[in-house]
C-alpha atoms as a PDB file:
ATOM      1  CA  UNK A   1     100.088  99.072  77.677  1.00  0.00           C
ATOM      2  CA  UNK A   2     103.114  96.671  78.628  1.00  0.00           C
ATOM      3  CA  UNK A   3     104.854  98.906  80.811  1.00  0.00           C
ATOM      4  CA  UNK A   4     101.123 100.251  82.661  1.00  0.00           C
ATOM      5  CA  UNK A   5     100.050  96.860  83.436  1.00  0.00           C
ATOM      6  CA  UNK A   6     103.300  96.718  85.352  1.00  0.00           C
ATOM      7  CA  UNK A   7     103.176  99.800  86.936  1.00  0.00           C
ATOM      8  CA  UNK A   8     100.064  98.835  88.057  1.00  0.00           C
ATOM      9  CA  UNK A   9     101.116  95.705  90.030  1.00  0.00           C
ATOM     10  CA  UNK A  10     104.001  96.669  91.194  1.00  0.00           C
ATOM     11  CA  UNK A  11     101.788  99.453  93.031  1.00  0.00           C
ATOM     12  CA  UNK A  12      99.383  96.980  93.811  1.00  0.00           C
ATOM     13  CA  UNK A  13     101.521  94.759  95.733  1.00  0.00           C
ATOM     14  CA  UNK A  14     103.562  97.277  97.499  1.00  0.00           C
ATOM     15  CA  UNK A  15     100.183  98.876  98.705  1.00  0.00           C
ATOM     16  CA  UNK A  16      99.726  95.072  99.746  1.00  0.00           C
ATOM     17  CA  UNK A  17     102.949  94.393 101.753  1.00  0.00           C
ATOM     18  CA  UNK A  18     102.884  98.038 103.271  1.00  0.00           C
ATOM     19  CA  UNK A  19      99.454  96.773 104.742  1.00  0.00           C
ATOM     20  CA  UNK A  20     100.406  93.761 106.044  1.00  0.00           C
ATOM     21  CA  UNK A  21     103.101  95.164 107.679  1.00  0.00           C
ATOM     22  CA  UNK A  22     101.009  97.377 109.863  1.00  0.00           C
ATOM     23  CA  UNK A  23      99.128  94.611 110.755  1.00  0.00           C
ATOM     24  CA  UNK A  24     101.628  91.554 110.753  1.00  0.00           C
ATOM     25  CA  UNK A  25     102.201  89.556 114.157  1.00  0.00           C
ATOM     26  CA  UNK A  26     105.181  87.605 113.475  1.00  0.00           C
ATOM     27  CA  UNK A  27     108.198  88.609 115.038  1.00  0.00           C
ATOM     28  CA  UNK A  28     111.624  88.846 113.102  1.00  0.00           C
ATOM     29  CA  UNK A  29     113.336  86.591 115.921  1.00  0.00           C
ATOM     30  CA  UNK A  30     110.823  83.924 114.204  1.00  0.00           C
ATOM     31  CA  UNK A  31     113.674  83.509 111.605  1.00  0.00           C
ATOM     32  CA  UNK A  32     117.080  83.465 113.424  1.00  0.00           C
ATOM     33  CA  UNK A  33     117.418  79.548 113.380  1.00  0.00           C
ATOM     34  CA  UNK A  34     119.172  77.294 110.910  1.00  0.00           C
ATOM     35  CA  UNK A  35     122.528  75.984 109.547  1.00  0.00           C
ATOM     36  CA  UNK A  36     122.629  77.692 106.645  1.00  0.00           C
ATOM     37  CA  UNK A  37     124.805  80.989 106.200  1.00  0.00           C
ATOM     38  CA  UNK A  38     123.298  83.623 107.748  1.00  0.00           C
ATOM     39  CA  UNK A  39     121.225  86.546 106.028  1.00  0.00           C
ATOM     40  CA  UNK A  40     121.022  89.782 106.930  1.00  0.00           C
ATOM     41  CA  UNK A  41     117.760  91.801 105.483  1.00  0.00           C
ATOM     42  CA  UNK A  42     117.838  95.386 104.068  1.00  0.00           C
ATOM     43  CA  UNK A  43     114.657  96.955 102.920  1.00  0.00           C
ATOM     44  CA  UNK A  44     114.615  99.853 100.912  1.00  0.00           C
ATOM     45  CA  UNK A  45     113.744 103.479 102.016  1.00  0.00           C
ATOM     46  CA  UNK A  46     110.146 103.421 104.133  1.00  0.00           C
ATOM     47  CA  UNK A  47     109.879  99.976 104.389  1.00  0.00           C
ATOM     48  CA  UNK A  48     109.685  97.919 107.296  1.00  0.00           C
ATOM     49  CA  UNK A  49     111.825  94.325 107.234  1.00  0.00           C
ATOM     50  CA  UNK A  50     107.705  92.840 106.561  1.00  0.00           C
ATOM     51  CA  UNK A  51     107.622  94.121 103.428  1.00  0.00           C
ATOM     52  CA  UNK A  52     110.688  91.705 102.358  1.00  0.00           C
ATOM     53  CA  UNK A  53     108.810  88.592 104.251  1.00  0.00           C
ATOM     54  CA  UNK A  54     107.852  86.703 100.861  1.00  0.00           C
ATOM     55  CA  UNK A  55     111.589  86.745 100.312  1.00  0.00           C
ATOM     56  CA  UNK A  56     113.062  86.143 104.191  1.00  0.00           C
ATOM     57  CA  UNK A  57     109.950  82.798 104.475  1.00  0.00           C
ATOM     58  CA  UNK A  58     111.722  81.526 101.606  1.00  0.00           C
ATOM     59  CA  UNK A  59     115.743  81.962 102.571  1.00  0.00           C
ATOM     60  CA  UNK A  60     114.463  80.735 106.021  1.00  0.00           C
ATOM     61  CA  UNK A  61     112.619  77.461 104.503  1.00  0.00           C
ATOM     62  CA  UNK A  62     116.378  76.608 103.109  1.00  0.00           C
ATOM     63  CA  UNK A  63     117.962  76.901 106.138  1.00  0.00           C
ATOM     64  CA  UNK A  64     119.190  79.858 106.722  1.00  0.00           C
ATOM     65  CA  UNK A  65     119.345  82.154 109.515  1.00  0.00           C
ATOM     66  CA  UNK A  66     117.497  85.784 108.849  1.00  0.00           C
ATOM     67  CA  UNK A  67     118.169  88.667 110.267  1.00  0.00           C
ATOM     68  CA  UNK A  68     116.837  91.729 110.240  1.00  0.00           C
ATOM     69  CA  UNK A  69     118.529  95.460 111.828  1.00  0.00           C
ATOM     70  CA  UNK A  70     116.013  96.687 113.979  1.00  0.00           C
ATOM     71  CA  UNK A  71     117.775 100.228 114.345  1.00  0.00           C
ATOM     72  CA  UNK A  72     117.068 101.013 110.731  1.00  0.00           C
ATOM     73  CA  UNK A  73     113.337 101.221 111.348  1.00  0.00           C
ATOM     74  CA  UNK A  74     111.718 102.096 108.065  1.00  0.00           C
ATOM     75  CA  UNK A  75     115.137 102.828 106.397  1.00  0.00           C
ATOM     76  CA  UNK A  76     113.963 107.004 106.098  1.00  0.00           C
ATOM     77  CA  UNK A  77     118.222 107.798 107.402  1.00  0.00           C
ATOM     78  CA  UNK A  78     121.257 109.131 105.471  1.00  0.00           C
ATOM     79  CA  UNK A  79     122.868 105.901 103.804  1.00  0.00           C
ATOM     80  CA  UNK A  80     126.014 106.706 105.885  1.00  0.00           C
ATOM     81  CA  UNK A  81     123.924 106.076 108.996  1.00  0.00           C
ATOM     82  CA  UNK A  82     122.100 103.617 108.190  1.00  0.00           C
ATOM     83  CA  UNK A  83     125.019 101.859 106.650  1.00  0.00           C
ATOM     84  CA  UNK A  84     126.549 102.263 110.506  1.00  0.00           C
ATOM     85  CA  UNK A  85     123.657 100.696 111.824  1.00  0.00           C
ATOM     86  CA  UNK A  86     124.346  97.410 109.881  1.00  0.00           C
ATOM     87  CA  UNK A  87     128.475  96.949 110.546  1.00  0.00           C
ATOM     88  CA  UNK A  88     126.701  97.882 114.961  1.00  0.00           C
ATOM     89  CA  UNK A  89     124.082  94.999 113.984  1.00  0.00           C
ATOM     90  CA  UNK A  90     127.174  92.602 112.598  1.00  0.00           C
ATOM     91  CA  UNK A  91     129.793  93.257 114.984  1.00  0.00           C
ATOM     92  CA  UNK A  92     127.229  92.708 118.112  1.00  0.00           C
ATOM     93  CA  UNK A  93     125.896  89.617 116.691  1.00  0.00           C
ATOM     94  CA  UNK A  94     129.469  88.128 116.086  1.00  0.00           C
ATOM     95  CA  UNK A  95     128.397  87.267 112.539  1.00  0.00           C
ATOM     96  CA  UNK A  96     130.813  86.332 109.637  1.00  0.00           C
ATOM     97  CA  UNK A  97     130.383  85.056 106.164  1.00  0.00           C
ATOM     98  CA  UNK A  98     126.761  87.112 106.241  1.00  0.00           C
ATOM     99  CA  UNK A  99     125.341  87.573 102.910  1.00  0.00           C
ATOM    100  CA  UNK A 100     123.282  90.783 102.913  1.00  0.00           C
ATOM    101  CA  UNK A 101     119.900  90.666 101.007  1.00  0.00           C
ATOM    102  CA  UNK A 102     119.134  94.285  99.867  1.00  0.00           C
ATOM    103  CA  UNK A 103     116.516  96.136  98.437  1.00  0.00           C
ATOM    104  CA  UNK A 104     116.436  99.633  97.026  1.00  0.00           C
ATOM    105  CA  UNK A 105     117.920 102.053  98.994  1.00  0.00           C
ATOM    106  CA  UNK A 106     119.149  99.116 101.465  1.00  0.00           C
ATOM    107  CA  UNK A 107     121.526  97.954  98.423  1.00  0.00           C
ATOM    108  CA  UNK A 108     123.587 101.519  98.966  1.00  0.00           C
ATOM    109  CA  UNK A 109     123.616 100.726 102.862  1.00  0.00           C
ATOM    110  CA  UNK A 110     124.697  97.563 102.111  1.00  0.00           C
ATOM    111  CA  UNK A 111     127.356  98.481  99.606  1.00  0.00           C
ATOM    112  CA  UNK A 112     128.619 100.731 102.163  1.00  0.00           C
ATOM    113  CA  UNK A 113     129.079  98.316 104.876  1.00  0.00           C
ATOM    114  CA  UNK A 114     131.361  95.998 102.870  1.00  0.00           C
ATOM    115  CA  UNK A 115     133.361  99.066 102.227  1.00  0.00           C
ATOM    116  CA  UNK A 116     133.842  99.786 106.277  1.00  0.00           C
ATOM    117  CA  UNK A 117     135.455  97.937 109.400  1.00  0.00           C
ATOM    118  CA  UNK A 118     132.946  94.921 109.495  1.00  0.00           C
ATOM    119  CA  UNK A 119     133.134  94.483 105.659  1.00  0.00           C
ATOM    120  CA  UNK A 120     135.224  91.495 106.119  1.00  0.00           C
ATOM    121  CA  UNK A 121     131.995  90.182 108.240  1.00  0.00           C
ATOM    122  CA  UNK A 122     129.878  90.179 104.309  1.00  0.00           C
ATOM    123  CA  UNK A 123     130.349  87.478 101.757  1.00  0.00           C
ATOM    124  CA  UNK A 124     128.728  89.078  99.480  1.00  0.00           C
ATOM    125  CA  UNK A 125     125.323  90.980  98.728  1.00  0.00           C
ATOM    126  CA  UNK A 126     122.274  90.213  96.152  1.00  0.00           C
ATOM    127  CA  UNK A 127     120.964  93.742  95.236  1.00  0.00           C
ATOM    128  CA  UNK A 128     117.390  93.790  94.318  1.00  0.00           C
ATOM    129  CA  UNK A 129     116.381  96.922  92.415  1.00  0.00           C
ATOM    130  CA  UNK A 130     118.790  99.217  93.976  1.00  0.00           C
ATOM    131  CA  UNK A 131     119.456 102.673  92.699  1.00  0.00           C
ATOM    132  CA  UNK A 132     123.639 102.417  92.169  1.00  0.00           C
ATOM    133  CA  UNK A 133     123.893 105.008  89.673  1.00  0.00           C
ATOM    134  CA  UNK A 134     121.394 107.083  91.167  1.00  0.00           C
ATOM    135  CA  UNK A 135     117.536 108.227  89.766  1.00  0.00           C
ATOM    136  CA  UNK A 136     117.231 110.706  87.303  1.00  0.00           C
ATOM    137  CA  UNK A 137     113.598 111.499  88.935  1.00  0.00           C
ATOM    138  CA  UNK A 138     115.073 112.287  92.808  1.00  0.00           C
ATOM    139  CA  UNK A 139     115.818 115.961  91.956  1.00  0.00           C
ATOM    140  CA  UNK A 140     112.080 116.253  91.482  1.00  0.00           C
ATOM    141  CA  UNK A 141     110.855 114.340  94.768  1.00  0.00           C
ATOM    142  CA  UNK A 142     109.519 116.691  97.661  1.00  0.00           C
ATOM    143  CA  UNK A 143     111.622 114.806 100.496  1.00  0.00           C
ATOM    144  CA  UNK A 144     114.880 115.435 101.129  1.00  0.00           C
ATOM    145  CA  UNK A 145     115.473 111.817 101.571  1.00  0.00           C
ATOM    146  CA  UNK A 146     114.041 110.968  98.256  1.00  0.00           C
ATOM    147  CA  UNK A 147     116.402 113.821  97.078  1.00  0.00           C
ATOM    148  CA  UNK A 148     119.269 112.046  98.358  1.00  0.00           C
ATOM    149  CA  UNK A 149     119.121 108.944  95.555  1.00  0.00           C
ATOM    150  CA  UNK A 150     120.411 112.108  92.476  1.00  0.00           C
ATOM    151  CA  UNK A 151     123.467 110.160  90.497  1.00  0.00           C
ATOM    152  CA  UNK A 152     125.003 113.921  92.754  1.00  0.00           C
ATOM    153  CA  UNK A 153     124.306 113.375  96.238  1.00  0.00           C
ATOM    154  CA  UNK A 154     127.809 112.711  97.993  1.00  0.00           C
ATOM    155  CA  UNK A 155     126.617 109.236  99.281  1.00  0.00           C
ATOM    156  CA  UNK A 156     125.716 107.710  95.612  1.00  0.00           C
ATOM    157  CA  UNK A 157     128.813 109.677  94.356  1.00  0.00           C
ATOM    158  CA  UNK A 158     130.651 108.022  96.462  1.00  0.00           C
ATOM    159  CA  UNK A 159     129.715 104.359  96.100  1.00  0.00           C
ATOM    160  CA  UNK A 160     130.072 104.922  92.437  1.00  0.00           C
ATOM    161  CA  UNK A 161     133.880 105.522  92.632  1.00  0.00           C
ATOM    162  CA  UNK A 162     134.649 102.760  94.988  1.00  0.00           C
ATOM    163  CA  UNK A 163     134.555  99.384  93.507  1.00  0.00           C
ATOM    164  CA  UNK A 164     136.363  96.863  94.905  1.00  0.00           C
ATOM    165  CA  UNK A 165     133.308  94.878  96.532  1.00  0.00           C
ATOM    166  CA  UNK A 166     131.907  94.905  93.458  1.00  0.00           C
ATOM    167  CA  UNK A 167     132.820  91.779  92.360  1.00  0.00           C
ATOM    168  CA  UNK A 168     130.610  90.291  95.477  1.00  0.00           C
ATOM    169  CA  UNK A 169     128.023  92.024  94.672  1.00  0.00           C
ATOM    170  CA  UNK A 170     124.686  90.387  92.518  1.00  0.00           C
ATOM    171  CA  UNK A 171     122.386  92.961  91.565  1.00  0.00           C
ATOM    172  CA  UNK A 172     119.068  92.246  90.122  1.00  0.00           C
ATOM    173  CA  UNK A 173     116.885  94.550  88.442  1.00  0.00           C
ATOM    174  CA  UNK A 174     113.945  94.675  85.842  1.00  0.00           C
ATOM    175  CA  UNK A 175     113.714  96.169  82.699  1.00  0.00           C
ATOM    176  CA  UNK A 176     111.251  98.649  83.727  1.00  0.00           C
ATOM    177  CA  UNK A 177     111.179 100.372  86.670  1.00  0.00           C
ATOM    178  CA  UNK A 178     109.618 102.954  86.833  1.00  0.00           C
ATOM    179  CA  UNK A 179     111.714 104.635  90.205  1.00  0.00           C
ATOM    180  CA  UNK A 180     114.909 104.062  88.512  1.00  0.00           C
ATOM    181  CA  UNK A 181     115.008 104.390  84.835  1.00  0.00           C
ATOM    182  CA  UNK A 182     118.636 104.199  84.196  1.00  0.00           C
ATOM    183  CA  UNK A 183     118.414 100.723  85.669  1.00  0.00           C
ATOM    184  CA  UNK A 184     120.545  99.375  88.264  1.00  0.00           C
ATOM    185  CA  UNK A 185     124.085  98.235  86.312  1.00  0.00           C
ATOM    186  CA  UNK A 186     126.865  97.940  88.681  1.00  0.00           C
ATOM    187  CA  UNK A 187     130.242  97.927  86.738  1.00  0.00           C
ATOM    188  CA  UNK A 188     132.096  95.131  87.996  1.00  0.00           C
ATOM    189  CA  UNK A 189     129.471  93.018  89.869  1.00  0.00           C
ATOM    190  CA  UNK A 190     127.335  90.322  88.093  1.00  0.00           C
ATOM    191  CA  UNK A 191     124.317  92.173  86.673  1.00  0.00           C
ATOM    192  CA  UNK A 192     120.908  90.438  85.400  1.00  0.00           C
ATOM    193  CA  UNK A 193     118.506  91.989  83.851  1.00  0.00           C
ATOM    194  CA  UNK A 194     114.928  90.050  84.413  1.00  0.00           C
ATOM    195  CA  UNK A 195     112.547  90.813  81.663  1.00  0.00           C
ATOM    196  CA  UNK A 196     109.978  91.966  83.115  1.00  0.00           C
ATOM    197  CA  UNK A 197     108.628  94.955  85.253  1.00  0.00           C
ATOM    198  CA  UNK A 198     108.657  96.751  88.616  1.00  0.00           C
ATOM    199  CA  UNK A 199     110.674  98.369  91.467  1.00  0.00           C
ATOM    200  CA  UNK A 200     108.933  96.811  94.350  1.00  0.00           C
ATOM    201  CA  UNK A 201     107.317  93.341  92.659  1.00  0.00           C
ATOM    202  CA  UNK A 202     110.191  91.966  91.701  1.00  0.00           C
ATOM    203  CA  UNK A 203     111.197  90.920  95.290  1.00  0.00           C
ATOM    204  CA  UNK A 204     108.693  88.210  94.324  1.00  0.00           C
ATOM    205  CA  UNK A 205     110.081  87.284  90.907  1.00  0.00           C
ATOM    206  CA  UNK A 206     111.748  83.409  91.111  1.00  0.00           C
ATOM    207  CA  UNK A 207     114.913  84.493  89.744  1.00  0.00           C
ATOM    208  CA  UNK A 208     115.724  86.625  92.329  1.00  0.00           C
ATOM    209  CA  UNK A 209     115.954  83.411  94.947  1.00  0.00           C
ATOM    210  CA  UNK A 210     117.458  81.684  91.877  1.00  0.00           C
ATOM    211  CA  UNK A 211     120.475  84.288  91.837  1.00  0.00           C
ATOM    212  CA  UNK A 212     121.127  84.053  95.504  1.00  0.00           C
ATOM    213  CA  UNK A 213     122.072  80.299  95.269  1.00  0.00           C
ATOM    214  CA  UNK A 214     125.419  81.883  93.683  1.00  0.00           C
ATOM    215  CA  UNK A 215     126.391  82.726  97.351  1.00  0.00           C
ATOM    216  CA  UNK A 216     125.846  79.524  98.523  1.00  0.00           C
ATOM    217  CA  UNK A 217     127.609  77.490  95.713  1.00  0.00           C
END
């Protein structure tokens, strides 16, 4: 009963924040200004940067900078692309000591990028909920680009074997979720484990601002 009350919220609120995106009127340039370090936003796959704006209020209300890609839309690309679209988005801005907050699929982009040319541009990265080691459940999916999250697919692969940016990497994930059940370990980085539930409400759980104060330390 645990684990369906929690599915059941975590659909709720992603229903939720998929809905207010569509309707939403604040612009992401509403966020560029402070003296903290600057943030750089990466939703998972089909979600605009909206559905992280619980999240991005907060890391704006202490100070720092958000920013969001535009080019990766609703995040539906190969990770290689999209992972292209962030290191464009750095080098244009002429931002350094970025900290990436990820999501989901936008974890793998982000891993990516501190792997390529701008990687020196990246801190580090807090990982919320983001499929590492792959999904056990993406050989079943209908989309190709749900396919592409299978511990096989060349991208995941991979990531997996590179880990030298590990180490600036904080990934957060809940003891149930239901999109990845092997969780979302990354061997290397710092790795907590929140009890509780959920693939998409977690980006409201406390801890996960908690954990990004590491960065800033």
């Amino acid at each position: 009963m645990r684990f369906g009350a929690w599915w059941a919220r975590d659909y709720a609120y992603a229903v939720a924040w998929q809905a207010r995106g569509l309707v939403t009127r604040v612009a992401p340039d509403a966020f560029l200004t402070g003296t903290g370090r600057p943030v750089v936003i990466l939703p998972g796959i089909w979600e605009p940067w909206s559905f992280m704006q619980p999240l991005i209020t907060q890391l704006r209300a202490q100070g720092h900078p958000v920013h969001v890609v535009a080019a990766l839309r609703r995040n539906h690309g190969p990770v290689p692309e999209m992972a292209e679209h962030v290191e464009a988005y750095l080098t244009a801005a002429g931002l350094d000591d970025v900290i990436l907050v990820a999501h989901s699929k936008g974890g793998l982009a982000g891993k990516l990028a501190m792997m390529g040319p701008a990687g020196w541009r990246i801190r580090g990265m807090l990982a919320i909920a983001t499929p590492f080691g792959g999904s056990r459940y993406a050989r079943l999916m209908p989309l190709r680009s749900l396919r592409a999250f299978s511990a096989n697919d060349p991208a995941i692969t991979r990531l997996a074997l590179e880990t030298a940016v590990n180490a600036r990497i904080v990934s957060v994930y809940s003891r149930f979720d239901p999109h990845i059940p092997g969780g979302s370990e990354l061997p290397g980085a710092k790795n907590v484990a929140l009890d509780t539930g959920g693939h998409f409400s977690i980006l409201a759980h406390p801890e996960v601002l908690a954990e990004f104060a590491s960065f800033t330390e």
